[in-house]
PDB file of N, CA and C in Angstrom:
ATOM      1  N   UNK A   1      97.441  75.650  97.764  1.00  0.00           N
ATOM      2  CA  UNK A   1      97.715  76.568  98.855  1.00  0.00           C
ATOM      3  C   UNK A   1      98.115  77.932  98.280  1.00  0.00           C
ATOM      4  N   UNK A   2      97.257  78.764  98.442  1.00  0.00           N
ATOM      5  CA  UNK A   2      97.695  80.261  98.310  1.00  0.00           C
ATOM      6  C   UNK A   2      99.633  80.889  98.785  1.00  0.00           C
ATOM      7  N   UNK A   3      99.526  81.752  98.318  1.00  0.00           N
ATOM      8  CA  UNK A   3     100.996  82.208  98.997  1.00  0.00           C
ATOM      9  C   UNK A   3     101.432  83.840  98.205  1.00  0.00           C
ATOM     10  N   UNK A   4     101.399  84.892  99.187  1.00  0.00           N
ATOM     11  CA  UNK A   4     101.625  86.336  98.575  1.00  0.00           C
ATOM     12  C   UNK A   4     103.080  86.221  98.226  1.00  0.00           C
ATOM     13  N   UNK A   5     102.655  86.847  96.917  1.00  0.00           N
ATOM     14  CA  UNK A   5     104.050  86.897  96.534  1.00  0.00           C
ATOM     15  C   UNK A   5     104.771  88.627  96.776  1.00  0.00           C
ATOM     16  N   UNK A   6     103.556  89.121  96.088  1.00  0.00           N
ATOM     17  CA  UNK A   6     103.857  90.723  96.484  1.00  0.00           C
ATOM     18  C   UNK A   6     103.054  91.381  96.512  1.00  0.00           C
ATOM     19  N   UNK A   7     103.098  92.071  97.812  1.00  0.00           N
ATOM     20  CA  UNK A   7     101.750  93.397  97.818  1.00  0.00           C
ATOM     21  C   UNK A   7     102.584  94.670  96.969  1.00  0.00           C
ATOM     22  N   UNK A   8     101.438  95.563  96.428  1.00  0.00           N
ATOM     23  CA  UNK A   8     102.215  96.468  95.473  1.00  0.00           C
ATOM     24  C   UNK A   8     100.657  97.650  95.583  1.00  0.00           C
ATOM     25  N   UNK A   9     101.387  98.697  95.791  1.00  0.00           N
ATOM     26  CA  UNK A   9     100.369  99.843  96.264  1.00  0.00           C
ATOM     27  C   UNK A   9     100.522 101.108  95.517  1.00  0.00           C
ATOM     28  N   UNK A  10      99.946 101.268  94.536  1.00  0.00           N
ATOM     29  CA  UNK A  10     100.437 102.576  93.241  1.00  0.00           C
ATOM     30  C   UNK A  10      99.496 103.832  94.028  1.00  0.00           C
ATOM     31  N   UNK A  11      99.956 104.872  94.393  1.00  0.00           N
ATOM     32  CA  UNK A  11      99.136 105.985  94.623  1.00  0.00           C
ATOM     33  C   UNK A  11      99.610 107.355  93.485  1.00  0.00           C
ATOM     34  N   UNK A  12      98.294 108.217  93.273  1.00  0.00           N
ATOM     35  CA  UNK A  12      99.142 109.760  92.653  1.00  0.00           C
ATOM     36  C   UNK A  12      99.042 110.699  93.170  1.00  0.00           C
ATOM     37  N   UNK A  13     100.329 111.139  93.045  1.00  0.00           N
ATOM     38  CA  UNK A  13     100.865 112.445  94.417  1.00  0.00           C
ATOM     39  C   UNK A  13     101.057 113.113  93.102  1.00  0.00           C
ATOM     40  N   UNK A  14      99.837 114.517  93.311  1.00  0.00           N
ATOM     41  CA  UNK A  14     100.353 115.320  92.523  1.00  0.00           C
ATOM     42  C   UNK A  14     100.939 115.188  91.260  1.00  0.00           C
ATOM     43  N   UNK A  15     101.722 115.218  90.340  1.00  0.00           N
ATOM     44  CA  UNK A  15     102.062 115.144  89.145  1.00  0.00           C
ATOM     45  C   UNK A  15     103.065 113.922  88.738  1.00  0.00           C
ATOM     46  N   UNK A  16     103.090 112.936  90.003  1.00  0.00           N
ATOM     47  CA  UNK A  16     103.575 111.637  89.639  1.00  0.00           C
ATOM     48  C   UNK A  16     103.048 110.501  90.527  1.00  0.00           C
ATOM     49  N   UNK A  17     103.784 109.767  90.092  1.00  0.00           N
ATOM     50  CA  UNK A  17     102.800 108.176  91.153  1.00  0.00           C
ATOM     51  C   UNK A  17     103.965 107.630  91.699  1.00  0.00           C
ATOM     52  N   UNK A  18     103.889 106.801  92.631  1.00  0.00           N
ATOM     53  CA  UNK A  18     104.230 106.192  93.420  1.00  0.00           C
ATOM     54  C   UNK A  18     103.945 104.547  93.630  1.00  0.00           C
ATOM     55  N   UNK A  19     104.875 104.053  93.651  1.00  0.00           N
ATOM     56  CA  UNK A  19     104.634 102.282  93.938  1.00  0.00           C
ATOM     57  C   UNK A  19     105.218 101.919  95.011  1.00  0.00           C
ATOM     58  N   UNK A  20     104.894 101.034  95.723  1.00  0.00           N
ATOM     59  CA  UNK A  20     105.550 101.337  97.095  1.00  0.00           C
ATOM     60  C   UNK A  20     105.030  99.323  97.031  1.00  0.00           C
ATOM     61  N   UNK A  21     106.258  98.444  97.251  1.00  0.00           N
ATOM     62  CA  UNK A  21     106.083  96.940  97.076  1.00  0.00           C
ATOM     63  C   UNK A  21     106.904  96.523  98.208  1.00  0.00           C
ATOM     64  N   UNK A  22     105.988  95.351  98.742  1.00  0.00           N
ATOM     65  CA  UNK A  22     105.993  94.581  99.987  1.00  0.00           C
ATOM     66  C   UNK A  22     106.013  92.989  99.343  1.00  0.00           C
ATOM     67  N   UNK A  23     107.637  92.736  99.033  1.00  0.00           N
ATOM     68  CA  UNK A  23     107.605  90.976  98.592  1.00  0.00           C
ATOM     69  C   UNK A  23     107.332  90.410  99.575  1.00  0.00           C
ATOM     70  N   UNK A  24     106.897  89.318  99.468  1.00  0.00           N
ATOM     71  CA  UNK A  24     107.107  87.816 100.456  1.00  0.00           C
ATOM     72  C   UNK A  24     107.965  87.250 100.995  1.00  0.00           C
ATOM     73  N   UNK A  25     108.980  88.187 100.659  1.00  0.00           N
ATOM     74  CA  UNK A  25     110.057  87.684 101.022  1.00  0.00           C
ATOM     75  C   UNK A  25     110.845  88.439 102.235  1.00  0.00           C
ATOM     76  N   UNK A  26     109.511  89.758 102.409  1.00  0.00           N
ATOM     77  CA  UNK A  26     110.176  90.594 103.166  1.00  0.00           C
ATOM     78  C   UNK A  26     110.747  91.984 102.777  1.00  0.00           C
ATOM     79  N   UNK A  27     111.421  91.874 101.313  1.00  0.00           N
ATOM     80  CA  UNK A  27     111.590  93.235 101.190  1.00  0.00           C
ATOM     81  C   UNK A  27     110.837  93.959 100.862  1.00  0.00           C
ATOM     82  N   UNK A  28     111.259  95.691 100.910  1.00  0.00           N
ATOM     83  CA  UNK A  28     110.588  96.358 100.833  1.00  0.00           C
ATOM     84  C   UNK A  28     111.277  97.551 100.001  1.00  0.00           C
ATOM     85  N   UNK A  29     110.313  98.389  98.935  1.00  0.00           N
ATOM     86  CA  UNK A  29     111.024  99.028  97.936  1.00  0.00           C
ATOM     87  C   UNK A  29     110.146 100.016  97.110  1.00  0.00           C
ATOM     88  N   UNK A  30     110.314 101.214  97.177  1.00  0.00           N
ATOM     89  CA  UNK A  30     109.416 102.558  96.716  1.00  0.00           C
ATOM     90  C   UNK A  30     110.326 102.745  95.563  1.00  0.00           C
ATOM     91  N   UNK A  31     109.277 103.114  94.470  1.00  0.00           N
ATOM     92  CA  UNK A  31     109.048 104.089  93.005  1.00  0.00           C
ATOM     93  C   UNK A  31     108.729 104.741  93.387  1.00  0.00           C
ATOM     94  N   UNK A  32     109.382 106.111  92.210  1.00  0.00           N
ATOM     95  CA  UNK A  32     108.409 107.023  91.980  1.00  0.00           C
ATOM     96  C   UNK A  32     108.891 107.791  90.538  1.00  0.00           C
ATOM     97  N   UNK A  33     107.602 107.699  89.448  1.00  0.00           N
ATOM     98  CA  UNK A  33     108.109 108.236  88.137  1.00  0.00           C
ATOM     99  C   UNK A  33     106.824 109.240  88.144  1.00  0.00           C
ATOM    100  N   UNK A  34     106.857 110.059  86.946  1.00  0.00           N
ATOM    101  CA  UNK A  34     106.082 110.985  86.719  1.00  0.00           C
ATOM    102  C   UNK A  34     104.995 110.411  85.448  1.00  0.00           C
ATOM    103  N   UNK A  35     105.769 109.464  84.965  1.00  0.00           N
ATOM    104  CA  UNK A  35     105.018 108.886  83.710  1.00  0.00           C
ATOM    105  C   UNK A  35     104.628 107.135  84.397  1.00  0.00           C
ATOM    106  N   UNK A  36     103.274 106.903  84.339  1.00  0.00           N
ATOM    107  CA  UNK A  36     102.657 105.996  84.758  1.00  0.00           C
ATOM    108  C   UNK A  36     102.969 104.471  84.086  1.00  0.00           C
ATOM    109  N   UNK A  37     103.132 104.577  83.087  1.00  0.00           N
ATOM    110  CA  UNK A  37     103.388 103.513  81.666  1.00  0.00           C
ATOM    111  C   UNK A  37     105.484 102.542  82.581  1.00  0.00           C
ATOM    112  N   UNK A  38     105.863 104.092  82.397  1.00  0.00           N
ATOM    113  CA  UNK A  38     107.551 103.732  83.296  1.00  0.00           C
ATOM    114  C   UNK A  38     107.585 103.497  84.503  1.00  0.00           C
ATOM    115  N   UNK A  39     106.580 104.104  85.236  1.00  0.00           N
ATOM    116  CA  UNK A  39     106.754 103.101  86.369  1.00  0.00           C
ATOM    117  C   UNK A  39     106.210 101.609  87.071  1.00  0.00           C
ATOM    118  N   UNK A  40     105.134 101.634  86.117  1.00  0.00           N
ATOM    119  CA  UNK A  40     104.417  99.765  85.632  1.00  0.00           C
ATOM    120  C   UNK A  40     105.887  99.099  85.384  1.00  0.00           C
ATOM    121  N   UNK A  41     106.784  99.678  84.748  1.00  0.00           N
ATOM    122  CA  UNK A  41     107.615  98.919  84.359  1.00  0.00           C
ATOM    123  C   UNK A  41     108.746  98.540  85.225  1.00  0.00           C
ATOM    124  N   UNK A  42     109.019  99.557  86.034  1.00  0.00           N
ATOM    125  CA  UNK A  42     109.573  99.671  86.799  1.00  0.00           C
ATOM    126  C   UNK A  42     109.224  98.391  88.023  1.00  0.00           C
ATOM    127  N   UNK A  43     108.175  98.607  88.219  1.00  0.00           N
ATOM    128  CA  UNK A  43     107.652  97.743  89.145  1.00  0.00           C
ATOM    129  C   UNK A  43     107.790  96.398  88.462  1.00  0.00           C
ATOM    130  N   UNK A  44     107.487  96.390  87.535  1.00  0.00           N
ATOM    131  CA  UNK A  44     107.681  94.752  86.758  1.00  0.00           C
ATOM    132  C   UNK A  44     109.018  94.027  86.666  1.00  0.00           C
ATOM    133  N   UNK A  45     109.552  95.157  86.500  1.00  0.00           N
ATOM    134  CA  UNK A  45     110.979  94.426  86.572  1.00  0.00           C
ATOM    135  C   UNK A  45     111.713  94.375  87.462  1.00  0.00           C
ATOM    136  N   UNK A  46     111.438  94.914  88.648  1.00  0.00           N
ATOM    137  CA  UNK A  46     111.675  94.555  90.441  1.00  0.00           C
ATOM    138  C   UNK A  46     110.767  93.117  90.580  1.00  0.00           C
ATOM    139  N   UNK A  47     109.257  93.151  90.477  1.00  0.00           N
ATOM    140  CA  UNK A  47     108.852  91.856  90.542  1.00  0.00           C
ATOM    141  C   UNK A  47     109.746  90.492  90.005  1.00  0.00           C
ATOM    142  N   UNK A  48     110.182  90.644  88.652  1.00  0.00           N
ATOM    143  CA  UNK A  48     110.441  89.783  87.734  1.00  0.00           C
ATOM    144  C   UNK A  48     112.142  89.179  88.516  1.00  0.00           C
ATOM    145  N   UNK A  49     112.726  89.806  88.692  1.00  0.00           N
ATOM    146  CA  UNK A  49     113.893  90.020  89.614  1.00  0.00           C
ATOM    147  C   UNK A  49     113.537  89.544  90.977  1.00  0.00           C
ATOM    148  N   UNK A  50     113.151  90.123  91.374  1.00  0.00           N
ATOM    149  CA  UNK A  50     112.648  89.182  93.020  1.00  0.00           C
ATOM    150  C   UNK A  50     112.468  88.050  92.770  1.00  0.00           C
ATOM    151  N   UNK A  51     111.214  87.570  91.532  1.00  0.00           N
ATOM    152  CA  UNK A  51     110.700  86.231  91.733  1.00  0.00           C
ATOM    153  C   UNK A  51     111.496  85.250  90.584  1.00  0.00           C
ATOM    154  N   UNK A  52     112.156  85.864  90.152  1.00  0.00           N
ATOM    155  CA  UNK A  52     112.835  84.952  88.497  1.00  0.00           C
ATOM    156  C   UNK A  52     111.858  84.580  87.866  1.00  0.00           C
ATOM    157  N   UNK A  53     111.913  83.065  87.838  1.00  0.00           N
ATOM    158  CA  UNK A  53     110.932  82.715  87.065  1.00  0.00           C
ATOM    159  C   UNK A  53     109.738  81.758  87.892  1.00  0.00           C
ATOM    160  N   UNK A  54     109.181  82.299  88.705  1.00  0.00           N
ATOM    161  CA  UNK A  54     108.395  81.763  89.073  1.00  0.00           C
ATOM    162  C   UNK A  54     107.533  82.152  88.828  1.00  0.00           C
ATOM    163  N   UNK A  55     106.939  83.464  87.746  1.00  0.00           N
ATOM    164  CA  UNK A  55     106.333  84.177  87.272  1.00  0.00           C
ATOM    165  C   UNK A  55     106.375  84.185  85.939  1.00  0.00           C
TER     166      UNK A  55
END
């Protein structure tokens, strides 16, 4: 059985990006860095945190 864990939506505004994540769980939670590499990470470690180790 399938099951979303997190929608995650990176856009670039101008001279930085944006992540904007929709868990499964309901929450909801915007990035925004100027360097693309830091905010992957950023996002990873909100994922990793939301889900522990179910990932």
């Amino acid at each position: 059985m399938e099951e979303t864990l997190a929608s995650i939506e990176i856009i670039k505004d101008n001279d930085s990006y944006k992540a904007k994540i929709q868990s499964g769980l309901g929450r909801y939670v915007e990035y925004e860095n100027e360097d693309f590499e830091n905010l992957l990470q950023q996002v990873y470690e909100d994922i990793q945190e939301e889900l522990g180790t179910t990932i």
